[in-house]
N, C-alpha and C. Protein backbone atom coordinates (compact mmCIF):
# COMPACT_ATOMS: atom_id res chain seq x y z
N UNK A 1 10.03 -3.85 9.21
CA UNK A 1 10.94 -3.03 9.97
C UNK A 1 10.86 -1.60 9.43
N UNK A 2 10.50 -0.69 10.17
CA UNK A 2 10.96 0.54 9.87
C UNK A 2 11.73 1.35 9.86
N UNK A 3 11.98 2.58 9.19
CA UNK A 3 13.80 2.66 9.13
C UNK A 3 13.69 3.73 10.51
N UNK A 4 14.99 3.34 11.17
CA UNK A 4 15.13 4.34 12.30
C UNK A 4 15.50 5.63 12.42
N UNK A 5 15.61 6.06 11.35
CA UNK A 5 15.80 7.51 10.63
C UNK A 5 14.51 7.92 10.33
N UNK A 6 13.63 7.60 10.79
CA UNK A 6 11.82 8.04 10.72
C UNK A 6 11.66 8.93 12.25
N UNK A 7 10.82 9.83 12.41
CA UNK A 7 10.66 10.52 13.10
C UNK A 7 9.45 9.37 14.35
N UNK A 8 9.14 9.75 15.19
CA UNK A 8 8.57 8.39 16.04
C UNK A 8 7.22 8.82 15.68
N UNK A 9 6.69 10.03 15.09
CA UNK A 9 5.54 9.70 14.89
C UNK A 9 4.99 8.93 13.30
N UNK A 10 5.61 9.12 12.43
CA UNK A 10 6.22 8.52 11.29
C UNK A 10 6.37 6.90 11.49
N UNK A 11 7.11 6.37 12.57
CA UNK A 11 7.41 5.07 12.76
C UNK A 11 6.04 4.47 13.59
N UNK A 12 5.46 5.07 14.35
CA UNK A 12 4.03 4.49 14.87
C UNK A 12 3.02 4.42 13.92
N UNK A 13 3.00 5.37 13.20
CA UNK A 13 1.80 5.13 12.04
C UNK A 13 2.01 4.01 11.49
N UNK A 14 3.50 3.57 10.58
CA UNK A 14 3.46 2.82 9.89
C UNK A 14 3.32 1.32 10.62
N UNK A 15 4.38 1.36 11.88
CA UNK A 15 3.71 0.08 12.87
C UNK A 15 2.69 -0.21 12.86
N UNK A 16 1.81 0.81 13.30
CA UNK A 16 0.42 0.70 13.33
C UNK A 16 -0.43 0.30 11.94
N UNK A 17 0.15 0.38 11.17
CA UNK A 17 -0.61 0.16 9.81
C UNK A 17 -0.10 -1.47 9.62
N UNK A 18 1.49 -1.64 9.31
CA UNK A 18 1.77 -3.22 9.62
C UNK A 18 0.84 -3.99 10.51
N UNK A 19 0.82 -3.64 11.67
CA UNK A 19 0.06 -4.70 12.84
C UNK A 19 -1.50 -4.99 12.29
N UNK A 20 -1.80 -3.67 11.49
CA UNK A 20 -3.09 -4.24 10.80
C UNK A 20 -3.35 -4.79 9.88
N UNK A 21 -2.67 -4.29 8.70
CA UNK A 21 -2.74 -5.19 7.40
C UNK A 21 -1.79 -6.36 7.05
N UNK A 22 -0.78 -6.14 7.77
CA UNK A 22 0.39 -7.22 7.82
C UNK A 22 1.46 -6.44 7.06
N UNK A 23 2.59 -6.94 7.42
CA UNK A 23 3.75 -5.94 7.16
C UNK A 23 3.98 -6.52 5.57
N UNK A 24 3.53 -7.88 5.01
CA UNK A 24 3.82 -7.94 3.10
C UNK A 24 2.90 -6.72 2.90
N UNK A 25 1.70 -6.84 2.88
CA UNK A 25 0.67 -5.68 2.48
C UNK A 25 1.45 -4.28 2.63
N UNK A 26 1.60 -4.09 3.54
CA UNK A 26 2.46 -3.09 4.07
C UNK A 26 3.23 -2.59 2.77
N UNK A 27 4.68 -3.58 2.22
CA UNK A 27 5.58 -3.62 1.29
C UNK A 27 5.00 -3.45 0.27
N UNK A 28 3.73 -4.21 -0.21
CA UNK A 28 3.35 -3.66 -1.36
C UNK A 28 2.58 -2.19 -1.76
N UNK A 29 1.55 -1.67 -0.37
CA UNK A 29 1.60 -0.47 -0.55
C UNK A 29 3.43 0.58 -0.78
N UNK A 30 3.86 0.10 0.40
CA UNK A 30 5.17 1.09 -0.02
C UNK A 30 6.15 1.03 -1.46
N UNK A 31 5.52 -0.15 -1.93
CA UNK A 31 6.57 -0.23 -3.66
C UNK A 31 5.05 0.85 -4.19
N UNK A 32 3.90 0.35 -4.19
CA UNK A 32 3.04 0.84 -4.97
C UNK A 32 3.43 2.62 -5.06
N UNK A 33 3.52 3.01 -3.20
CA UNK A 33 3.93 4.56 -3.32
C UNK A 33 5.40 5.29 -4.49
N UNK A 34 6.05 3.85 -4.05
CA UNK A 34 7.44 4.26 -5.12
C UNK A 34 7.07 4.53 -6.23
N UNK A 35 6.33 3.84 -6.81
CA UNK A 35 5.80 3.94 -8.57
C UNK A 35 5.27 4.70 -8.56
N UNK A 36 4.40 5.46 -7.50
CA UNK A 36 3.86 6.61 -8.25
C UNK A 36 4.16 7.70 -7.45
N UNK A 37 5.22 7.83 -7.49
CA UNK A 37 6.17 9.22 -6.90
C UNK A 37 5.98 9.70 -5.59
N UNK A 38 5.37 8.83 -4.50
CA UNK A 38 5.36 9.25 -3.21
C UNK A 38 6.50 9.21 -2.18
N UNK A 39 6.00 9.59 -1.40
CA UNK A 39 7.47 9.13 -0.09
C UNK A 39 6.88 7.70 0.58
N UNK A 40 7.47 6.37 0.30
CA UNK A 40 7.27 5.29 0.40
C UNK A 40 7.00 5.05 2.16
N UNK A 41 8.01 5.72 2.88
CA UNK A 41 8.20 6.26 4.00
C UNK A 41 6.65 7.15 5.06
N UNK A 42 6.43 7.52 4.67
CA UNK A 42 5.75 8.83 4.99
C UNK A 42 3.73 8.46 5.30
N UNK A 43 3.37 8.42 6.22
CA UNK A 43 2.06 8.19 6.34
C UNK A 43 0.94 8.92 5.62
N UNK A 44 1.59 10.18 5.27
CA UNK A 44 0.55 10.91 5.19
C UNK A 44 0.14 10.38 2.95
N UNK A 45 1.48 9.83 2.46
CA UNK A 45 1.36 9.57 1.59
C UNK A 45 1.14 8.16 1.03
N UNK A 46 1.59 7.36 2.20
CA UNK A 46 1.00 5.74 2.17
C UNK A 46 -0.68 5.80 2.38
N UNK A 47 -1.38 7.00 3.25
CA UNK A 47 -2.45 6.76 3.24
C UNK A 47 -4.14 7.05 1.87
N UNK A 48 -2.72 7.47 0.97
CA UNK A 48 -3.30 7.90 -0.32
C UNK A 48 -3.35 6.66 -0.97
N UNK A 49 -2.16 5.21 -1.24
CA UNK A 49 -2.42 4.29 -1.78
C UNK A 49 -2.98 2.89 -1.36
N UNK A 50 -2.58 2.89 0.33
CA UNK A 50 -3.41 2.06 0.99
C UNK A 50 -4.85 1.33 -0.02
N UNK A 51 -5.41 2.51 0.13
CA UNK A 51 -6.83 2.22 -0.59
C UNK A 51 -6.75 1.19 -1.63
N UNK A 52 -5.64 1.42 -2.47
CA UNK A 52 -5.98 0.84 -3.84
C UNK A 52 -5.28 -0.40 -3.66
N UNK A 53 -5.26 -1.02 -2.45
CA UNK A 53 -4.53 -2.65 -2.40
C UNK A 53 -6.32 -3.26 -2.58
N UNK A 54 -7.14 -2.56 -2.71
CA UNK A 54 -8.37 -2.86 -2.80
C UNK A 54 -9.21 -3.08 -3.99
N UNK A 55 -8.13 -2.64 -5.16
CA UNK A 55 -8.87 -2.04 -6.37
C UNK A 55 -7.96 -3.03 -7.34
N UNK A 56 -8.33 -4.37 -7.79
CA UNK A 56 -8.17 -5.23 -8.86
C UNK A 56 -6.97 -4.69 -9.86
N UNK A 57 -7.48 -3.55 -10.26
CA UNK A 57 -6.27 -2.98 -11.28
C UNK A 57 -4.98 -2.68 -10.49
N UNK A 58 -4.77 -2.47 -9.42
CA UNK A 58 -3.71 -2.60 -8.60
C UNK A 58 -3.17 -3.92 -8.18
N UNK A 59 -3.92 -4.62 -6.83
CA UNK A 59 -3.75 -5.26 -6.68
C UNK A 59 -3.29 -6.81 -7.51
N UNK A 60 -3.79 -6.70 -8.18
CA UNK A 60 -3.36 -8.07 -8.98
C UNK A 60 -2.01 -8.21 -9.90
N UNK A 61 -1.41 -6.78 -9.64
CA UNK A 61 0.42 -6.74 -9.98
C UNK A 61 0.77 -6.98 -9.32
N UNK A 62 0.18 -6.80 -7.54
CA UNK A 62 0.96 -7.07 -6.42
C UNK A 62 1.45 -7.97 -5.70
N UNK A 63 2.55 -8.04 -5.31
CA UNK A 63 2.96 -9.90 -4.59
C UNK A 63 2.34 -10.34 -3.86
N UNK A 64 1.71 -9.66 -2.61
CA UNK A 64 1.11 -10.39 -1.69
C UNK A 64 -0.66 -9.53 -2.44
N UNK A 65 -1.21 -9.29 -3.69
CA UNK A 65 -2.95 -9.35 -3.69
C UNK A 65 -3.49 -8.37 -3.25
N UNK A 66 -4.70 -8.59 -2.60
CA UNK A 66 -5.61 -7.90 -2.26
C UNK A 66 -5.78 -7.60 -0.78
N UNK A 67 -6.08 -6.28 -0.66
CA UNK A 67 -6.10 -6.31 1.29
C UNK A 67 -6.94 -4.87 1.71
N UNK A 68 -7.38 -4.73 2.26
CA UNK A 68 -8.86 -3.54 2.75
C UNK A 68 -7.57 -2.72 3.33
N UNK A 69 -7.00 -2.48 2.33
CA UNK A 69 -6.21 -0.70 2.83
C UNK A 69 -7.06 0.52 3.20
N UNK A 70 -8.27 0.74 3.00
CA UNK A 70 -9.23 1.47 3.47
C UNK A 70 -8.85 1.28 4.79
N UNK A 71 -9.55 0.14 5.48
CA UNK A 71 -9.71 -0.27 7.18
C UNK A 71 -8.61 0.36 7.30
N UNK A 72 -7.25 -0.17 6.95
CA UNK A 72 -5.50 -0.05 7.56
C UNK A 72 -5.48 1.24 7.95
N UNK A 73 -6.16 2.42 7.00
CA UNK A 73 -5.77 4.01 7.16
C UNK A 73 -7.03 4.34 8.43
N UNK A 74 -8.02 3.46 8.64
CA UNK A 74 -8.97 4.48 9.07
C UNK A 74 -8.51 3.91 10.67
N UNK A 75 -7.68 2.39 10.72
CA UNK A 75 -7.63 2.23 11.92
C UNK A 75 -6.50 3.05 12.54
N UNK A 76 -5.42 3.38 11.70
CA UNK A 76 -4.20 4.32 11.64
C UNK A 76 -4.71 5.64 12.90
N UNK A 77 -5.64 6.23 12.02
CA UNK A 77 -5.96 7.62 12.03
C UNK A 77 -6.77 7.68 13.18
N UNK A 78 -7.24 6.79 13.31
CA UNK A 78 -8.70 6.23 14.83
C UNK A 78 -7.05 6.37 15.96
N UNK A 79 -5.98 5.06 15.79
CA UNK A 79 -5.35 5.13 16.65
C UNK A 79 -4.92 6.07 17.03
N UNK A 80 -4.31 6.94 16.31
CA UNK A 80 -3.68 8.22 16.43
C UNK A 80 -4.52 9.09 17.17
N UNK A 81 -5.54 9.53 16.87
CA UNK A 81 -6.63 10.42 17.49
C UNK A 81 -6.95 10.14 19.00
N UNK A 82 -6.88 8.95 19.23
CA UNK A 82 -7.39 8.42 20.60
C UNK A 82 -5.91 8.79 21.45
N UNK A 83 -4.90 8.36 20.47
CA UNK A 83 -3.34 8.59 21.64
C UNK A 83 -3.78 10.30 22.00
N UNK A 84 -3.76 11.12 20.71
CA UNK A 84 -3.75 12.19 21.09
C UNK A 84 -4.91 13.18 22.11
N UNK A 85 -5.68 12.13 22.05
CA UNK A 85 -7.20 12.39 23.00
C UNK A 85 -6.06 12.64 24.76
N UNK A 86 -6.15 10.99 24.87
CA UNK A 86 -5.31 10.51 26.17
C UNK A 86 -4.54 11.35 26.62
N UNK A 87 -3.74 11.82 25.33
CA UNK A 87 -2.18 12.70 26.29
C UNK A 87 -2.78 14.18 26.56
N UNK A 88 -4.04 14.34 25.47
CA UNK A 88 -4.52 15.79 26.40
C UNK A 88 -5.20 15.78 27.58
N UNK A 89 -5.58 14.44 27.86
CA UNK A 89 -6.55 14.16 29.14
C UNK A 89 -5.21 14.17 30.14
N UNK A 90 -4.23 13.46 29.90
CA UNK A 90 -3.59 13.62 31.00
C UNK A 90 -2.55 15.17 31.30
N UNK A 91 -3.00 15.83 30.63
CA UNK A 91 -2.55 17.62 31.25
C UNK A 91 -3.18 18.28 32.19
């Protein structure tokens, strides 16, 4: 669940990142951002730790493991690009 005090583009990213990696993965990137001083919240800074649900020295503190946070950000950023393709096509 995302908090509804997120701006909607804020709340689609992170949807969009849940629907891909799964919303535990999800939780453990966003504790991972807590620990290291990010906005747990915030895409632009989940897409900095994503990555390292990939990297053993991380992952293996984590509750739910290991998960290709790479893919999660690049499918994020793919989605995003294509919405924003569309809504300029339709002007």
């Amino acid at each position: 669940m995302t908090p509804s005090s997120l701006d909607s583009k804020e709340r689609w990213a992170l949807t969009l990142a849940s629907y891909n990696v799964g919303y535990a993965h999800l939780k453990d990137a966003q504790k991972l951002a807590v620990q290291k001083g990010l906005d747990s919240t915030s895409w632009r800074d989940l897409k900095k730790v994503l990555p390292l649900l990939a990297d053993p020295s991380y992952y293996e503190s984590l509750e739910f493991g290991f998960a290709r946070g790479h893919e999660t950000v690049a499918h994020v950023d793919r989605t995003i690009a294509f919405y924003k393709l569309l809504a300029l096509q339709g002007k």
